[in-house]
N, C-alpha and C. Protein backbone atom coordinates (compact mmCIF):
# COMPACT_ATOMS: atom_id res chain seq x y z
N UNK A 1 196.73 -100.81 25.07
CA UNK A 1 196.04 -100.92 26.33
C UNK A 1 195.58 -102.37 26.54
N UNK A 2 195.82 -102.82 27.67
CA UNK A 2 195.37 -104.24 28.41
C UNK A 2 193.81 -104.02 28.24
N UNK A 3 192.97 -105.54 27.84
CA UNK A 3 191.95 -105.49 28.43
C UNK A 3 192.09 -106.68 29.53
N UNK A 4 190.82 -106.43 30.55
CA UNK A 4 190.96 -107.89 31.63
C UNK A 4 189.20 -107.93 31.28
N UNK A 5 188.97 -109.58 31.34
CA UNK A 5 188.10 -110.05 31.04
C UNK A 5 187.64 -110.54 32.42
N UNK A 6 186.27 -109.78 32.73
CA UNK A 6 185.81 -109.67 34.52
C UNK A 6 184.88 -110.57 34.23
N UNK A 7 184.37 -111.61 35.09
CA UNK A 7 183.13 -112.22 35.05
C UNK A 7 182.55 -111.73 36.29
N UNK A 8 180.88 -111.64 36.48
CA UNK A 8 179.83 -111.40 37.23
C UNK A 8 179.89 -112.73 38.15
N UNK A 9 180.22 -112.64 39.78
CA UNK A 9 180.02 -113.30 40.12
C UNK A 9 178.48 -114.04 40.35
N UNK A 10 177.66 -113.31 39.80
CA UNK A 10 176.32 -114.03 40.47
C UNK A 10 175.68 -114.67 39.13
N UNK A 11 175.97 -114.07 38.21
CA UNK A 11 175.30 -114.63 36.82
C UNK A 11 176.40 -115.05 36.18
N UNK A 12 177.90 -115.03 36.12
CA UNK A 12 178.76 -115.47 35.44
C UNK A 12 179.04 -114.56 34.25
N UNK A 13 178.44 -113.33 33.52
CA UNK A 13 178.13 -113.00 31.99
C UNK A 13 179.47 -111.90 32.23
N UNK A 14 179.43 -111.95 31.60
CA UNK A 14 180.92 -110.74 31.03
C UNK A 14 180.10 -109.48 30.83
N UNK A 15 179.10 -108.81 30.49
CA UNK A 15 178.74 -107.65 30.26
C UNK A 15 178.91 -106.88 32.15
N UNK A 16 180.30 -106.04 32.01
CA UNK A 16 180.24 -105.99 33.30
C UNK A 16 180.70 -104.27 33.17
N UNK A 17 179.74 -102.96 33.53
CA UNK A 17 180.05 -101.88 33.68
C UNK A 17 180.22 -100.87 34.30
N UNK A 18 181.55 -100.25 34.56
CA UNK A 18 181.47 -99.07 35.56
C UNK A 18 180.31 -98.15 35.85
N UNK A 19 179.91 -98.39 37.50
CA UNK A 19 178.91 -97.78 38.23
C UNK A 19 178.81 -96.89 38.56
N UNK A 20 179.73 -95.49 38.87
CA UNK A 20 180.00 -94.71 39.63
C UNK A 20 180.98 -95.08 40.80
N UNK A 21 180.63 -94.59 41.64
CA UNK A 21 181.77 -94.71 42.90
C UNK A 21 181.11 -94.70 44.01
N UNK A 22 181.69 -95.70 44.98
CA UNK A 22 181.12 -95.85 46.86
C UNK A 22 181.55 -94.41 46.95
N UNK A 23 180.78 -94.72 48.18
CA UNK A 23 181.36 -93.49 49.39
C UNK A 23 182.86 -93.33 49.89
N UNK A 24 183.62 -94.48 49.79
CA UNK A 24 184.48 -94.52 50.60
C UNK A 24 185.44 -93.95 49.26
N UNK A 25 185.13 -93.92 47.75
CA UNK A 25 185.59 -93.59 46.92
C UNK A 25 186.23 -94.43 46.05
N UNK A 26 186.06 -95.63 46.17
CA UNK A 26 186.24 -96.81 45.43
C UNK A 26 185.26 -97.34 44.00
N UNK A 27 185.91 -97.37 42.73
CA UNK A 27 184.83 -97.65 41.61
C UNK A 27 183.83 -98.61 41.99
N UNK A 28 182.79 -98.41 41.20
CA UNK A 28 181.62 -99.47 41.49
C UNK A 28 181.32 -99.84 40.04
N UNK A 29 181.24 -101.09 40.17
CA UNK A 29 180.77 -101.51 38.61
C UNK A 29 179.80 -102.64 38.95
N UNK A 30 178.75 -102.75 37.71
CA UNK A 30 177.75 -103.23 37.54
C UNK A 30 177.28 -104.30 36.46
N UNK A 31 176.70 -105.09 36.84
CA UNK A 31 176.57 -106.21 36.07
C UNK A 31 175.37 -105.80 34.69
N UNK A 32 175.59 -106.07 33.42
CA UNK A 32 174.08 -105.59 32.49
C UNK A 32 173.27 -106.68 32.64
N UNK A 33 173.55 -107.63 32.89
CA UNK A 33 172.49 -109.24 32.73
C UNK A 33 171.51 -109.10 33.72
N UNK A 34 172.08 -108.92 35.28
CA UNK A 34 171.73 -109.30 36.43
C UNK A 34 171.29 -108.26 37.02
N UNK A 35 172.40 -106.94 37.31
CA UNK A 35 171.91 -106.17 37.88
C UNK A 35 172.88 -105.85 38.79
N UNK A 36 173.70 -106.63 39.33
CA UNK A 36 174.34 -107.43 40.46
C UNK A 36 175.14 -106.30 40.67
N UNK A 37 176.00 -105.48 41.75
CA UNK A 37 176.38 -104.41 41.73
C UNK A 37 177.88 -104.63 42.85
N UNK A 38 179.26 -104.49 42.32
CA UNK A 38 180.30 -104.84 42.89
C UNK A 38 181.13 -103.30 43.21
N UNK A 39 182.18 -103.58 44.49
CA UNK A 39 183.17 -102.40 44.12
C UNK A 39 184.17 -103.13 44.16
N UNK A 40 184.56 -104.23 44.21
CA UNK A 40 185.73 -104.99 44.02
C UNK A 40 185.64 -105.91 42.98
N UNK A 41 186.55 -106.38 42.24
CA UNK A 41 186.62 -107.06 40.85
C UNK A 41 187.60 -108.49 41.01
């Protein structure tokens, strides 16, 4: 299995973890440093 190495756009840190899911049904992942909360990567 591939890994991809995501950086946090707002803090830069790599600790970056799946959030659940938008509404529209798209993953959401979450930053551990910051907080910072994405559905696109």
């Amino acid at each position: 299995m591939a890994t991809i190495e995501v950086e946090c756009r707002a803090c830069q840190s790599h600790d970056i973890y799946r959030h659940g899911k938008a509404s529209s049904g798209e993953q959401r992942y979450r930053c551990k440093t910051c907080g910072h909360c994405y559905w696109k990567l």
